[in-house]
Protein backbone atom coordinates (compact mmCIF):
# COMPACT_ATOMS: atom_id res chain seq x y z
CA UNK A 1 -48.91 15.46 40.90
CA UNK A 2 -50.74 12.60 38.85
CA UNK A 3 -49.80 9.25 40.53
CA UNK A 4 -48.83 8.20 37.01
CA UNK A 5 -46.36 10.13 36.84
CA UNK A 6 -44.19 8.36 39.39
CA UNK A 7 -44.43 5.43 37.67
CA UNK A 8 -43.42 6.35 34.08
CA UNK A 9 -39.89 5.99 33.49
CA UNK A 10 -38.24 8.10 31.07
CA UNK A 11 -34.66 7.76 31.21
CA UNK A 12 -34.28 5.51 34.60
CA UNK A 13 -33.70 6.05 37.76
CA UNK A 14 -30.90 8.40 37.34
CA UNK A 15 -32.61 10.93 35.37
CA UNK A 16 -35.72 10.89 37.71
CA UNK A 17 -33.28 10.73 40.66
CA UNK A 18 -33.13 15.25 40.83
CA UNK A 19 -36.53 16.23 40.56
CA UNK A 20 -37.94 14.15 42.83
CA UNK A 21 -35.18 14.94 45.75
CA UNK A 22 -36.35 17.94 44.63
CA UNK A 23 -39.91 17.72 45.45
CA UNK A 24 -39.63 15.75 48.62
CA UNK A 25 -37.06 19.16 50.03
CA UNK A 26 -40.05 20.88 49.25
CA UNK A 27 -42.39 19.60 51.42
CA UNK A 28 -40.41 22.01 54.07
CA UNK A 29 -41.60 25.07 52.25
CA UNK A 30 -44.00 27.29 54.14
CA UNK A 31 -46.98 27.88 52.08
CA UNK A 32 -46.32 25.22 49.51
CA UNK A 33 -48.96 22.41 49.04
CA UNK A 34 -48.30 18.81 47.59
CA UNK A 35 -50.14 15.49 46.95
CA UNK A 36 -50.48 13.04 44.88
CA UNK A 37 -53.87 12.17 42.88
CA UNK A 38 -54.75 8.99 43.03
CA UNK A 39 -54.54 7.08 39.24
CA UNK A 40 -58.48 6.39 39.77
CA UNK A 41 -59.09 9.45 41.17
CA UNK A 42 -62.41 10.84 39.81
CA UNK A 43 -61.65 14.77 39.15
CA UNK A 44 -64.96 17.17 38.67
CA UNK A 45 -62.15 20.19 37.78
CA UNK A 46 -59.12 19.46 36.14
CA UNK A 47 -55.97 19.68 38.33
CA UNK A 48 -54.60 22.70 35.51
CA UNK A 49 -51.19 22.83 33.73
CA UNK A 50 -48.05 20.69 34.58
CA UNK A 51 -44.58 23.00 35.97
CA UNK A 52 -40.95 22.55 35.73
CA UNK A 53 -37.81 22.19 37.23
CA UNK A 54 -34.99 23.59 35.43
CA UNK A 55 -32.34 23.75 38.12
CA UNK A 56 -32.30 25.32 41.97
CA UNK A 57 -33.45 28.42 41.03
CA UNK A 58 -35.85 28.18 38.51
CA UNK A 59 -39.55 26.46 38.44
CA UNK A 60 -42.16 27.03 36.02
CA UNK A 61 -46.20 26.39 37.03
């Protein structure tokens, strides 16, 4: 995940509330890697698409 994006509010805390308890119950998932890339970060290969949450059973990458 782009650093950015946990600091652009769309819709306040409420709204952003979900995914990210979301995310941080993921970090218990065997075989699933997360970090966060650094708003300076210099990439040589682009991180690839974006993914979404629609509810508890369904993520798109």
């Amino acid at each position: 995940m782009g650093e950015r994006a946990l600091f652009t509010h769309l819709g306040g805390p409420e709204v952003i509330r979900a995914p990210l308890r979301q995310l941080l119950d993921a970090t218990d998932l065997l075989g699933l890697s997360q970090g966060i890339i650094p708003v300076g970060a210099r990439l040589l290969v682009h991180p690839g698409g974006g993914f979404s949450i629609f509810d508890d059973s369904r993520v798109e990458v």
